[in-house]
N, C-alpha and C. Protein backbone atom coordinates (compact mmCIF):
# COMPACT_ATOMS: atom_id res chain seq x y z
N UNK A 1 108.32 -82.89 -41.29
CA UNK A 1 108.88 -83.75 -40.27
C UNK A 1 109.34 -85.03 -40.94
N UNK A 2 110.53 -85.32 -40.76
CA UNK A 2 111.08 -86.55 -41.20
C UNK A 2 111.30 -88.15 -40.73
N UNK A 3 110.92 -89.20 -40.33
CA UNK A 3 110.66 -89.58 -39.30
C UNK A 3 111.71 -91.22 -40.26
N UNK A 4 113.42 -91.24 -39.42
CA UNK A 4 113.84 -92.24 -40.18
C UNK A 4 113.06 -93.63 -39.74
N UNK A 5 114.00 -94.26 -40.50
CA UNK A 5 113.65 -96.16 -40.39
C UNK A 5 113.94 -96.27 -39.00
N UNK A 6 113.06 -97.03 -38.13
CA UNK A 6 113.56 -97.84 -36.65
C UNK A 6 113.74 -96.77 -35.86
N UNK A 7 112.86 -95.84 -36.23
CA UNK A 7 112.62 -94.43 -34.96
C UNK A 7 111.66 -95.12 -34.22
N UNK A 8 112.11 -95.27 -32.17
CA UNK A 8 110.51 -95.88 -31.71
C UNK A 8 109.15 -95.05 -31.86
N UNK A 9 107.95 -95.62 -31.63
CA UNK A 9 106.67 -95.07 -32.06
C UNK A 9 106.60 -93.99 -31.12
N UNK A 10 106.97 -93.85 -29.97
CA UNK A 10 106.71 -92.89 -28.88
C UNK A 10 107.63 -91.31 -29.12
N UNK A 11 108.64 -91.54 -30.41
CA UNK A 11 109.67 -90.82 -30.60
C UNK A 11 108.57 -90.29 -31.33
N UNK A 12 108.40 -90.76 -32.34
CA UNK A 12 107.40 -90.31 -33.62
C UNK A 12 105.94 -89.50 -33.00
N UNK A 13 105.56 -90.33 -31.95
CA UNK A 13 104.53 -89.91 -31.52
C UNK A 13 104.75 -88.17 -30.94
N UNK A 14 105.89 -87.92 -30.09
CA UNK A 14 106.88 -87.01 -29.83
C UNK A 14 106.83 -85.94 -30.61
N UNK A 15 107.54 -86.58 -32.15
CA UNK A 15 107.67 -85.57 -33.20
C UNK A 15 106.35 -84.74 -33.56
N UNK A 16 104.94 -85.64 -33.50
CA UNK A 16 104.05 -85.46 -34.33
C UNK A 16 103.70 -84.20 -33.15
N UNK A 17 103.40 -84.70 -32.33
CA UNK A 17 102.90 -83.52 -30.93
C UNK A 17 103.16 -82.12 -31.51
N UNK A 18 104.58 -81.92 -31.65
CA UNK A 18 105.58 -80.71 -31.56
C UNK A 18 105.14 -80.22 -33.07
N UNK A 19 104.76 -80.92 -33.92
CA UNK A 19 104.58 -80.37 -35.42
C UNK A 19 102.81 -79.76 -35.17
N UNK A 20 101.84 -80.34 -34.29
CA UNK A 20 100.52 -80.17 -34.09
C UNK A 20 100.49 -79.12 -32.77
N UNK A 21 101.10 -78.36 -32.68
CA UNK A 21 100.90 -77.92 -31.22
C UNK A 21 99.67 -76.17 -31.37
N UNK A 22 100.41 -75.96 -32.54
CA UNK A 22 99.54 -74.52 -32.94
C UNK A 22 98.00 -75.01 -33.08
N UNK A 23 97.80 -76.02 -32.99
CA UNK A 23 96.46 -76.22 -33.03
C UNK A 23 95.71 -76.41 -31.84
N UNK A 24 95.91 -76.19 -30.96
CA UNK A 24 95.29 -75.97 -29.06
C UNK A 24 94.45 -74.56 -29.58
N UNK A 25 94.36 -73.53 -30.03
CA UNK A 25 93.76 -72.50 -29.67
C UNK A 25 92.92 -72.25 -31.11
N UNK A 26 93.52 -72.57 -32.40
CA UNK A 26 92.53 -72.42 -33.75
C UNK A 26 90.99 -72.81 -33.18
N UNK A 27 90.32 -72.14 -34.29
CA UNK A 27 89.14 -72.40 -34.43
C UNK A 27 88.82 -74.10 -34.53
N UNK A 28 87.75 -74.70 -34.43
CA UNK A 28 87.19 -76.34 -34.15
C UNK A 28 87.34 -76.53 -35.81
N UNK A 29 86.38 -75.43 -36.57
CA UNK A 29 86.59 -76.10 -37.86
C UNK A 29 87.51 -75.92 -38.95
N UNK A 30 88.43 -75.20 -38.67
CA UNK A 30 89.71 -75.03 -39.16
C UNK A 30 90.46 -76.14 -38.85
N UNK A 31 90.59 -76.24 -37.59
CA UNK A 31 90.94 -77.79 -37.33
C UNK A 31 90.79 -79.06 -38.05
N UNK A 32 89.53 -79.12 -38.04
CA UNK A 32 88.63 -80.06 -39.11
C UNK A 32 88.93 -80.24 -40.24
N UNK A 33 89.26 -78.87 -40.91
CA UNK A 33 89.49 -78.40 -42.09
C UNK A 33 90.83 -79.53 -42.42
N UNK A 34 91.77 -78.72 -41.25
CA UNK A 34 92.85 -79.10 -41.55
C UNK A 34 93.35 -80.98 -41.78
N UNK A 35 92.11 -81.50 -40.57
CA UNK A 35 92.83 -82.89 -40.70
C UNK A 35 91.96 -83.61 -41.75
N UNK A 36 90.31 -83.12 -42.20
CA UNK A 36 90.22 -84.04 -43.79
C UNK A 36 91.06 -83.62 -44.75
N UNK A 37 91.68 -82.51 -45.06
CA UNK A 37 92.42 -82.15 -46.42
C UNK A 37 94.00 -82.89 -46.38
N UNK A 38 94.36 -83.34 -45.15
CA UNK A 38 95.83 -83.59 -45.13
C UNK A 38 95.81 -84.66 -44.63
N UNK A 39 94.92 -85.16 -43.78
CA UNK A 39 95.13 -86.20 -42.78
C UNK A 39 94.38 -87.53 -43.28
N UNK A 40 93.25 -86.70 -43.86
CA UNK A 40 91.74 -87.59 -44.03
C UNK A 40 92.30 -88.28 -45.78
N UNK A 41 92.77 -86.79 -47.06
CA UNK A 41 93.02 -87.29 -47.88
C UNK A 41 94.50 -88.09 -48.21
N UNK A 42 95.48 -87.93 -47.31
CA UNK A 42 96.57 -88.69 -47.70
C UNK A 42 96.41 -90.02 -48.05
N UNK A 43 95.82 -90.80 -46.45
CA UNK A 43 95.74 -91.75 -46.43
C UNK A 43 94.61 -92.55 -47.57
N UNK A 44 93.94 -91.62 -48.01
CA UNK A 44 92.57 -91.70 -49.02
C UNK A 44 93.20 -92.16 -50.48
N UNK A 45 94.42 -91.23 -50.58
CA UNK A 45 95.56 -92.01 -51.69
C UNK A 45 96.42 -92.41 -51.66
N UNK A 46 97.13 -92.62 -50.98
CA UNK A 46 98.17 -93.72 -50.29
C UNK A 46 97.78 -94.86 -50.04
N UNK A 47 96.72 -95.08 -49.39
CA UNK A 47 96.30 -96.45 -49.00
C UNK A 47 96.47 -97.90 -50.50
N UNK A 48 95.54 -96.90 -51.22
CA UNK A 48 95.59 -98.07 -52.22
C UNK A 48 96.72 -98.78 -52.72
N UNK A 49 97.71 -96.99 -52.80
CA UNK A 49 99.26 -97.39 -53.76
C UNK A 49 99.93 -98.48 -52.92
N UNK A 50 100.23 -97.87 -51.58
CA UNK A 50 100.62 -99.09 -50.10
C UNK A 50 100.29 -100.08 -50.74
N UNK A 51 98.89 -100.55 -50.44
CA UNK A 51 98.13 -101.53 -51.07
C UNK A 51 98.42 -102.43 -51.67
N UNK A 52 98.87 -101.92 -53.08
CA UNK A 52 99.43 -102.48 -54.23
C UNK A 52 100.41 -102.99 -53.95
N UNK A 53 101.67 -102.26 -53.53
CA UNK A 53 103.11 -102.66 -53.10
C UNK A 53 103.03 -103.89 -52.18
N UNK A 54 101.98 -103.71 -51.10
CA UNK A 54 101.99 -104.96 -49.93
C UNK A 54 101.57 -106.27 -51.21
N UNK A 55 101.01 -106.14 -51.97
CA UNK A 55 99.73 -107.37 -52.76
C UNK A 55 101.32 -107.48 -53.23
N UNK A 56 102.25 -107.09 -54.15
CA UNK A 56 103.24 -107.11 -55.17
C UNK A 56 104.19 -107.86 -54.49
N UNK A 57 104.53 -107.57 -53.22
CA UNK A 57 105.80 -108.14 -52.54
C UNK A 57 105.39 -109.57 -52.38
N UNK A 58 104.33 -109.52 -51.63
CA UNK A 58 103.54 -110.66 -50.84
C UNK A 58 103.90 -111.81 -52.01
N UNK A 59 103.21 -111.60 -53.24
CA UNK A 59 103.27 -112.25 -54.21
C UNK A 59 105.07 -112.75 -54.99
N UNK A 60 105.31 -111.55 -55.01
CA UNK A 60 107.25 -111.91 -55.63
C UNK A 60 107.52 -112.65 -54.67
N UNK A 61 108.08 -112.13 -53.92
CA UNK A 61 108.62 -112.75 -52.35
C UNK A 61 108.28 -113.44 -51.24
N UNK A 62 107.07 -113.84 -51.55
CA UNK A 62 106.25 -114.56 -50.39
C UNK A 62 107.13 -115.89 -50.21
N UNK A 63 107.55 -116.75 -51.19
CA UNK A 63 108.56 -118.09 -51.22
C UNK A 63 109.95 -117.81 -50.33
N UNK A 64 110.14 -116.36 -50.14
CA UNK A 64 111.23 -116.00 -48.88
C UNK A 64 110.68 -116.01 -47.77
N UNK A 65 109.58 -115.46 -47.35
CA UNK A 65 108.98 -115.39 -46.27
C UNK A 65 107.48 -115.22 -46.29
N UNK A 66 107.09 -116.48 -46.36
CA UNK A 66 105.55 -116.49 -46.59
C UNK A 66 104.60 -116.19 -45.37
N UNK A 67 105.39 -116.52 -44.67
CA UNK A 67 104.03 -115.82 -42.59
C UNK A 67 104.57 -114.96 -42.63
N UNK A 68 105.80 -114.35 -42.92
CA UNK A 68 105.42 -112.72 -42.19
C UNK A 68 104.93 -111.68 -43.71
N UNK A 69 105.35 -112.05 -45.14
CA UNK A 69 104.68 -111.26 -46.07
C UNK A 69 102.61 -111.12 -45.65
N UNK A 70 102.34 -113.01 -45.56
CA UNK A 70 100.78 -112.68 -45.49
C UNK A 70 100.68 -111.79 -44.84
N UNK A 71 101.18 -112.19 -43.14
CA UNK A 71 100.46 -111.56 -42.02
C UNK A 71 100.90 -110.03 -42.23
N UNK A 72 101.48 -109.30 -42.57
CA UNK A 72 101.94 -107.98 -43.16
C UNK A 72 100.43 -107.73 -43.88
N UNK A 73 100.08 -108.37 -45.33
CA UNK A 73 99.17 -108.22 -46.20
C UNK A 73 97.56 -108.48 -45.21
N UNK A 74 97.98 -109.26 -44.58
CA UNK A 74 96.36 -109.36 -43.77
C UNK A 74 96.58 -107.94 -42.81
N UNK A 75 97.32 -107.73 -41.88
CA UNK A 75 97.31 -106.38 -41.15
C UNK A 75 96.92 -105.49 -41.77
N UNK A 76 97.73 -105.15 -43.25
CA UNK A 76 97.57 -104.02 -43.96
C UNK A 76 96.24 -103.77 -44.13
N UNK A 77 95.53 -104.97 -45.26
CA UNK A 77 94.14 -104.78 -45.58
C UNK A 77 92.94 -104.38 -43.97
N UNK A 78 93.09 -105.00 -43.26
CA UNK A 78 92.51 -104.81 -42.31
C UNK A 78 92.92 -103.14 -41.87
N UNK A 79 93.84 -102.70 -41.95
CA UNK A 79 93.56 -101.70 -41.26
C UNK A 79 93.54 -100.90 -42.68
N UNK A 80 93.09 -100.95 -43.82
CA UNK A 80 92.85 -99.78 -44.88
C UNK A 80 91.28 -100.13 -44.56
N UNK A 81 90.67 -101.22 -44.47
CA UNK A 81 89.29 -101.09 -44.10
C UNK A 81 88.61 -100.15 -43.24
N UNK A 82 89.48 -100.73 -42.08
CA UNK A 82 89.03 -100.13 -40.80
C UNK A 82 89.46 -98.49 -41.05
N UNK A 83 90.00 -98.06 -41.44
CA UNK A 83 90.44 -96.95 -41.70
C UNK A 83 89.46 -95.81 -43.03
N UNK A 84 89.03 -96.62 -43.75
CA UNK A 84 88.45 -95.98 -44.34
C UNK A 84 86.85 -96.08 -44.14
N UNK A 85 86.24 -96.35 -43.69
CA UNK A 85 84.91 -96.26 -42.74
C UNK A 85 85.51 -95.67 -41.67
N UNK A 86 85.93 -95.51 -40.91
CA UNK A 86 86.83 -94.52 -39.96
C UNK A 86 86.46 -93.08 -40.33
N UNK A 87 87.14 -92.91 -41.57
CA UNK A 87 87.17 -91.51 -42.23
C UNK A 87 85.58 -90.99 -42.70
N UNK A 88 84.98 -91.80 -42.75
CA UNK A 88 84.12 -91.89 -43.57
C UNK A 88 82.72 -91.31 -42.31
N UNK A 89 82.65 -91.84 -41.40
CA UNK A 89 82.02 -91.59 -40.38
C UNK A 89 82.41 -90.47 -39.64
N UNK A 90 83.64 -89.99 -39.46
CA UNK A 90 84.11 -88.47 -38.35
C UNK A 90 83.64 -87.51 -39.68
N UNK A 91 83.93 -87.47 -40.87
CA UNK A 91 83.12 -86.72 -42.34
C UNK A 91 82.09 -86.62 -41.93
N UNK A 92 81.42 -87.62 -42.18
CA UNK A 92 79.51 -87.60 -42.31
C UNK A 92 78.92 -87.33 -41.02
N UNK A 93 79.69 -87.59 -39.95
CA UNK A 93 78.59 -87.58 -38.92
C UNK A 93 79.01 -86.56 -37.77
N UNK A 94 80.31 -86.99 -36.86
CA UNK A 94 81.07 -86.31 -36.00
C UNK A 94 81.68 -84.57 -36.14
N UNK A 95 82.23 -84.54 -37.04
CA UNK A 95 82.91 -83.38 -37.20
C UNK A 95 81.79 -82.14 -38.35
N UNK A 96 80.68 -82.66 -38.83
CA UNK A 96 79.44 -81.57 -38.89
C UNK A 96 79.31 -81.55 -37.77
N UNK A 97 78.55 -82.61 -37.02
CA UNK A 97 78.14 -82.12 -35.33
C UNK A 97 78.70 -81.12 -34.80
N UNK A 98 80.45 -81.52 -34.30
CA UNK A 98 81.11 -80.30 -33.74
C UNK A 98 81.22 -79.11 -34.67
N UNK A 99 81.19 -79.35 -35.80
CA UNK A 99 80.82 -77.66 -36.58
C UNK A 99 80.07 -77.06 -36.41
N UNK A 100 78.68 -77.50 -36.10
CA UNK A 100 77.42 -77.00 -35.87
C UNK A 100 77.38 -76.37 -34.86
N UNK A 101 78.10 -77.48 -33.80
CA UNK A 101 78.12 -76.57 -32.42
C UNK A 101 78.55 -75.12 -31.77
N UNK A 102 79.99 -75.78 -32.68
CA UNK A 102 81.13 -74.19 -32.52
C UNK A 102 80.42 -73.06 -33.28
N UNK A 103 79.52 -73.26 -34.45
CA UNK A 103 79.06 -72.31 -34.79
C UNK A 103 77.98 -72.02 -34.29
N UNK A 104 77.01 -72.62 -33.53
CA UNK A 104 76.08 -71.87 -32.84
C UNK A 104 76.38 -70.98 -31.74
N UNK A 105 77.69 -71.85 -30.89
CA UNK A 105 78.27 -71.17 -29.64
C UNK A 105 78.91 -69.79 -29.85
N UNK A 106 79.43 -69.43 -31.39
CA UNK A 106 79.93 -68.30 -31.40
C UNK A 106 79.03 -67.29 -31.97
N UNK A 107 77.87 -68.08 -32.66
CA UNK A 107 76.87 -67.04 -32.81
C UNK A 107 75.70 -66.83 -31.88
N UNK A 108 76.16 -67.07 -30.69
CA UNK A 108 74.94 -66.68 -29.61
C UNK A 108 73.85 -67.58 -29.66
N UNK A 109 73.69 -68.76 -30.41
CA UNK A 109 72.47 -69.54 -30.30
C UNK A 109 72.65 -71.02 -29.40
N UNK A 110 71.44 -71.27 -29.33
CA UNK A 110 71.82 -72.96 -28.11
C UNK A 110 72.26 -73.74 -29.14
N UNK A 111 73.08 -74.45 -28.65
CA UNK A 111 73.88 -75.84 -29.65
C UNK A 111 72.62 -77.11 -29.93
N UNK A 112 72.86 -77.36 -31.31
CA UNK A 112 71.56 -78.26 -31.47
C UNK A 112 72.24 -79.31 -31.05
N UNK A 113 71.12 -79.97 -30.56
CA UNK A 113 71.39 -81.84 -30.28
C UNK A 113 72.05 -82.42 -31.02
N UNK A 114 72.89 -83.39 -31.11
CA UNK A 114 73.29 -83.78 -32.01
C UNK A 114 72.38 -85.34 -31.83
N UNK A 115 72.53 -86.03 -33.20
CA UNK A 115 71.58 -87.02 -33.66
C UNK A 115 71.91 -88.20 -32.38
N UNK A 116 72.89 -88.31 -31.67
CA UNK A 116 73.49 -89.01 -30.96
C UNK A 116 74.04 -89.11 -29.57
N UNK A 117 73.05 -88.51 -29.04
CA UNK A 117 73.02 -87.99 -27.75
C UNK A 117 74.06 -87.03 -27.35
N UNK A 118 75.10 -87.04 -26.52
CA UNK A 118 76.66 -86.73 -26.21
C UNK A 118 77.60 -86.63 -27.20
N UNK A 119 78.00 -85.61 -27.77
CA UNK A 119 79.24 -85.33 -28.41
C UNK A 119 80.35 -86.62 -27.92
N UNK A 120 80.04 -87.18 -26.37
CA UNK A 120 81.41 -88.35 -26.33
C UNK A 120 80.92 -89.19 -26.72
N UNK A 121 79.59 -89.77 -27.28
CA UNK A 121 79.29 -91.48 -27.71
C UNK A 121 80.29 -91.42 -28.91
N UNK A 122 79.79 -90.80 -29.63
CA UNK A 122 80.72 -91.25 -31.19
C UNK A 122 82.47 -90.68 -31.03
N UNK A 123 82.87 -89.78 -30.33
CA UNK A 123 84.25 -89.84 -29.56
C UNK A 123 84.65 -90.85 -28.98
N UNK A 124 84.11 -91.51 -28.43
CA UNK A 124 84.98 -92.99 -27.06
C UNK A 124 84.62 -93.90 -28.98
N UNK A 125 83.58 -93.95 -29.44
CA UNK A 125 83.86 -95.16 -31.10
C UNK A 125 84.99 -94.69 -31.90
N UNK A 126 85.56 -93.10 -31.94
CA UNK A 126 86.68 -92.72 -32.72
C UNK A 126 87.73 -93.45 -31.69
N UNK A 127 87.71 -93.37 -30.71
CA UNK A 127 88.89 -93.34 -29.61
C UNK A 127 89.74 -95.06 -29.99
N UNK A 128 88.51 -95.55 -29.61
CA UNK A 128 88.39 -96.95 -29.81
C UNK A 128 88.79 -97.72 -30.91
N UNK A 129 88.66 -96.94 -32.41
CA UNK A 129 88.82 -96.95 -33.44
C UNK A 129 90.61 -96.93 -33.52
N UNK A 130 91.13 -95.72 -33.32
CA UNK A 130 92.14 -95.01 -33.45
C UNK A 130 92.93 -95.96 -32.36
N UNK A 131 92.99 -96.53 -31.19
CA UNK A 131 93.53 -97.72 -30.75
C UNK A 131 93.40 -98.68 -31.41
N UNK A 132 92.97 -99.28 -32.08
CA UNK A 132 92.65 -100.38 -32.91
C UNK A 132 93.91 -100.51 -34.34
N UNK A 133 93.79 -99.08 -35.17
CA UNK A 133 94.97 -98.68 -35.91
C UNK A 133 95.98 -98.69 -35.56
N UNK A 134 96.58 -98.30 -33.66
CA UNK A 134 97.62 -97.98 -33.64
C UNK A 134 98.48 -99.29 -33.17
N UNK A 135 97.34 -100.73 -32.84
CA UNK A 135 97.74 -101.84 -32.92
C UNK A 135 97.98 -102.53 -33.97
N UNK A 136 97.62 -101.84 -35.40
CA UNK A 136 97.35 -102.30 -36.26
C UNK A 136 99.09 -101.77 -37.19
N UNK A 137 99.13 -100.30 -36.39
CA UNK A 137 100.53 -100.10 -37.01
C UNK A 137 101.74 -100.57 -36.35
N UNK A 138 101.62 -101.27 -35.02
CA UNK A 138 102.47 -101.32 -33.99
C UNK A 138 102.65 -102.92 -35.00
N UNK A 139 101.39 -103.50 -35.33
CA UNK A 139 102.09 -104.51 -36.33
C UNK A 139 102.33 -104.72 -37.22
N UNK A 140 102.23 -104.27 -37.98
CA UNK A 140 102.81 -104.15 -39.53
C UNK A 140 103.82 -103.28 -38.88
N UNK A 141 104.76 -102.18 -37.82
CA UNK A 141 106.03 -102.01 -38.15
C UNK A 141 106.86 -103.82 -37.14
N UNK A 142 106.23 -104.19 -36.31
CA UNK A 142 106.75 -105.57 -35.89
C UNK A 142 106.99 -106.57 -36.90
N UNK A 143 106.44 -106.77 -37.87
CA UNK A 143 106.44 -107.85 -38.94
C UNK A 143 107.49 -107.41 -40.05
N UNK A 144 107.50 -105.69 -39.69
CA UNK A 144 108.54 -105.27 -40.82
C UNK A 144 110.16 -104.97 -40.23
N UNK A 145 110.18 -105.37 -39.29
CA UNK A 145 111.14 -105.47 -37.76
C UNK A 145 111.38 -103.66 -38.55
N UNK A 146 110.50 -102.80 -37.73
CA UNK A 146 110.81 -101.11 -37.91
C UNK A 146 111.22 -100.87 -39.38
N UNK A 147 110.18 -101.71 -40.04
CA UNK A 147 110.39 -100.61 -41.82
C UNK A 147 111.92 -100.80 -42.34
N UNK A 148 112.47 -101.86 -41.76
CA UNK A 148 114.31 -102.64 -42.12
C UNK A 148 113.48 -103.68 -43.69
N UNK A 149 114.63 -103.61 -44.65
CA UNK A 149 114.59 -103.73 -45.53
C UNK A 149 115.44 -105.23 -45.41
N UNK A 150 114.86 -106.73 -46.09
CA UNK A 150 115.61 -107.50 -46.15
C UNK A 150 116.91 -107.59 -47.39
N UNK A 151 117.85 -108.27 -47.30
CA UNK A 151 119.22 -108.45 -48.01
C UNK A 151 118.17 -108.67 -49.49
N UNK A 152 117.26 -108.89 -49.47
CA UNK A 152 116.36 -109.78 -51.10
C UNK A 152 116.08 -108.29 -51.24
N UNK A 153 115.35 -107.27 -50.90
CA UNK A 153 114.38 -106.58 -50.92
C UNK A 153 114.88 -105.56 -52.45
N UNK A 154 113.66 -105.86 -52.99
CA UNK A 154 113.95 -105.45 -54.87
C UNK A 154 113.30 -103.61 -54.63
N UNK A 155 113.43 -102.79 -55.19
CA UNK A 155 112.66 -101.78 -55.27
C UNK A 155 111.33 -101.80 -54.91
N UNK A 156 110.75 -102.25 -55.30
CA UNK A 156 109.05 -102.34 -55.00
C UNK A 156 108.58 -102.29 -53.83
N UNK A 157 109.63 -103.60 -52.84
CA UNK A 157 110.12 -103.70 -51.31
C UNK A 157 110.43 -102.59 -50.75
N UNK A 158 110.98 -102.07 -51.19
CA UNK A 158 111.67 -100.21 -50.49
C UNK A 158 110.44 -99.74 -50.56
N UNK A 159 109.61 -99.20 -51.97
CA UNK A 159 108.71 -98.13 -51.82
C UNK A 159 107.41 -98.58 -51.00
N UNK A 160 107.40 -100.22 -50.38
CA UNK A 160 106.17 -100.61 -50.09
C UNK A 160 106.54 -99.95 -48.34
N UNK A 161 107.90 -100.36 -48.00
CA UNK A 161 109.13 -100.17 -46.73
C UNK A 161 108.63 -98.68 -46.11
N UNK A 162 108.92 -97.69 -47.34
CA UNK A 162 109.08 -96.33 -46.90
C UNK A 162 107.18 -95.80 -46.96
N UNK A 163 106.21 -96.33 -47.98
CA UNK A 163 105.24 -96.04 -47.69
C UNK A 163 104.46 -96.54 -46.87
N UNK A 164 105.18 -97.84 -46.12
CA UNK A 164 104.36 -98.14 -44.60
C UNK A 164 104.59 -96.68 -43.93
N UNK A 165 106.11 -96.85 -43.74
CA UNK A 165 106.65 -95.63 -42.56
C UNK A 165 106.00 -94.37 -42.88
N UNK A 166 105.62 -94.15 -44.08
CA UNK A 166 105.17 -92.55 -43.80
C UNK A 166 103.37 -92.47 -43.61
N UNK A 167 102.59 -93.94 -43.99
CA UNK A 167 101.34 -93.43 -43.56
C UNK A 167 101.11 -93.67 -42.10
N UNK A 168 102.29 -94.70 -41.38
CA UNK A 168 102.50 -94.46 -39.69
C UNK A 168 102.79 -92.95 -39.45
N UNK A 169 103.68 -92.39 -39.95
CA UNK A 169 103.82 -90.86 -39.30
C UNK A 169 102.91 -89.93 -40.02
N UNK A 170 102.00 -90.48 -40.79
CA UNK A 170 100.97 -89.59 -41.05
C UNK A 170 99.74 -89.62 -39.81
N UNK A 171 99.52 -90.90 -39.31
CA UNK A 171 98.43 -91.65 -38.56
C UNK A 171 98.59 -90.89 -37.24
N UNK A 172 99.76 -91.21 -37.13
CA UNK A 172 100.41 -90.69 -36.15
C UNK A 172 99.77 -89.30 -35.57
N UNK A 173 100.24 -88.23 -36.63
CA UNK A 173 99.63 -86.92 -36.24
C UNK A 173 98.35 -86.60 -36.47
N UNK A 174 97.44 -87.44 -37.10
CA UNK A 174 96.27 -87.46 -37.61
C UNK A 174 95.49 -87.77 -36.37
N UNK A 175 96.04 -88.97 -35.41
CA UNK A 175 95.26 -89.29 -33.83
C UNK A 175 95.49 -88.10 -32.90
N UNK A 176 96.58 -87.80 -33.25
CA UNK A 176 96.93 -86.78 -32.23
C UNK A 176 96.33 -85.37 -32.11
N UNK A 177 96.00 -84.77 -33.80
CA UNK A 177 95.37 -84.07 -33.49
C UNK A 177 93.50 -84.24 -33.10
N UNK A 178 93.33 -85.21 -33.03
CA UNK A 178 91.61 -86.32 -33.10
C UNK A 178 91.79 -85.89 -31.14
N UNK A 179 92.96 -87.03 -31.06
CA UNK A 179 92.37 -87.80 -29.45
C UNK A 179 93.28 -86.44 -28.36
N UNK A 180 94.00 -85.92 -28.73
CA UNK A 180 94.42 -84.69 -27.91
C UNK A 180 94.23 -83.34 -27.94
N UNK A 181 93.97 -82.78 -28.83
CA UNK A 181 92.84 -81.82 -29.49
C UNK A 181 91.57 -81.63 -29.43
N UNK A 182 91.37 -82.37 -30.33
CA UNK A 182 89.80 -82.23 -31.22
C UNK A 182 88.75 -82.29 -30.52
N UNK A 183 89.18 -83.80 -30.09
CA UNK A 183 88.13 -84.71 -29.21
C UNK A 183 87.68 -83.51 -27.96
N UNK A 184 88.77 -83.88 -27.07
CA UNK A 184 89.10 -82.90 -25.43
C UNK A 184 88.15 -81.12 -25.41
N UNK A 185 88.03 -80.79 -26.72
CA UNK A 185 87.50 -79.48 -27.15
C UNK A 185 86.60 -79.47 -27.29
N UNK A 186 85.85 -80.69 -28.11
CA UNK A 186 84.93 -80.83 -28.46
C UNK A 186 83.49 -80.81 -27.27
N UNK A 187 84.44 -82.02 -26.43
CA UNK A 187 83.82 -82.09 -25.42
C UNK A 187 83.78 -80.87 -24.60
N UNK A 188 84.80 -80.38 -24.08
CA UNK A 188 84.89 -79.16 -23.42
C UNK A 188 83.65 -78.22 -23.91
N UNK A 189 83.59 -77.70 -25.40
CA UNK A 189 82.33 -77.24 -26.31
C UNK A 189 81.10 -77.39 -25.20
N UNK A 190 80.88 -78.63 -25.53
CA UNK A 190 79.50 -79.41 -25.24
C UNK A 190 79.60 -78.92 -23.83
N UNK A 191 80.30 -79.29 -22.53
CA UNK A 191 79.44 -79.14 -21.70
C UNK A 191 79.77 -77.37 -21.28
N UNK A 192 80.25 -76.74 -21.72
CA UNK A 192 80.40 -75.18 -21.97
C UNK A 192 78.67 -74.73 -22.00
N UNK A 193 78.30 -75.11 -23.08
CA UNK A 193 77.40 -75.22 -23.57
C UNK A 193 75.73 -75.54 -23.21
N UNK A 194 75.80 -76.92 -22.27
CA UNK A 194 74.76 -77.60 -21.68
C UNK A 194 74.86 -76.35 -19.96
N UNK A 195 76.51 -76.01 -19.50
CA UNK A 195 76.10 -74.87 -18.60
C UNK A 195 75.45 -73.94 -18.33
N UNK A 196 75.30 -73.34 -19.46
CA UNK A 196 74.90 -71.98 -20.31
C UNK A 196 73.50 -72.24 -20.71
N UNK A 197 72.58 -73.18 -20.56
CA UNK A 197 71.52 -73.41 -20.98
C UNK A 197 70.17 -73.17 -20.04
């Protein structure tokens, strides 16, 4: 999926849907599978390179535009933080849980508790999370007026330009398959489950 410069977010959001749709009926941890290996690790190496490029510009070019380079560089960092404890927690904690579950449910056994009462406590903290990012990308593409390249903008500027835009349309399908998927199933799982008991 290709997603140009100054596409609105709801377009993208659009695109990502239509590229994630085969995933309504897969298995929970195939699912899983699918969004740490693509979703979980992109951003796991991208972030830093981004990173770099935001620190590089900020620094060359900041004497062109010093409030919107920082506030770009403060958004950014803030949301590679928030983002990577993000990842770090649906890994370790959330998405074993729902593995555990789906696999007890298909092998005939009761679903163990999870450490955390409700499969939705730590869902509504992803949810919450994943709004937080998507304010976080709604500004860094505002500060970058939609990933537009200024008349100055040296190479470094482009690859920092085009690797905002693609870990937005990575994020993008990464929530989508979380908060319209994953989540909704998960839960569905659980009280399947607590019926049957």
């Amino acid at each position: 999926m290709e997603i140009q410069a100054g596409t609105p977010v709801g377009d993208i959001a659009a695109a990502s849907a239509a590229a994630a749709a085969d995933w309504t009926a897969a298995a929970l941890k195939d699912l899983i599978h699918c969004i740490v290996t693509k979703h979980h690790e992109y951003p796991k190496l991208e972030l830093p390179r981004v990173g770099q490029r935001v620190r590089t510009v900020a620094q060359v070019h900041g004497a062109k535009d010093a409030t919107t380079l920082q506030a770009l560089e403060a958004a950014y960092e803030e949301l590679w933080q928030e983002l990577d404890l993000h990842m770090h927690k649906e890994e370790m904690m959330l998405f074993p849980a729902i593995q555990r579950s789906e696999a007890a449910t298909q092998g005939g056994m009761p679903v163990p508790p999870p450490p955390f009462g409700s499969i939705r406590n730590p869902i509504a903290v992803m949810e919450r999370e994943h709004d937080s990012a998507g304010d976080a990308l709604g500004r860094i593409r505002e500060l970058t007026h939609g990933f537009e390249a200024p008349s100055y903008a040296c190479s470094t500027y482009r690859a920092m330009l085009e690797g905002l835009q693609a870990l937005e349309t990575d994020l993008h399908t990464h929530i989508h398959l979380e908060n319209d998927i994953l989540f909704p199933r998960a839960i569905a799982l659980e009280e399947r489950a607590l019926r049957n008991k």
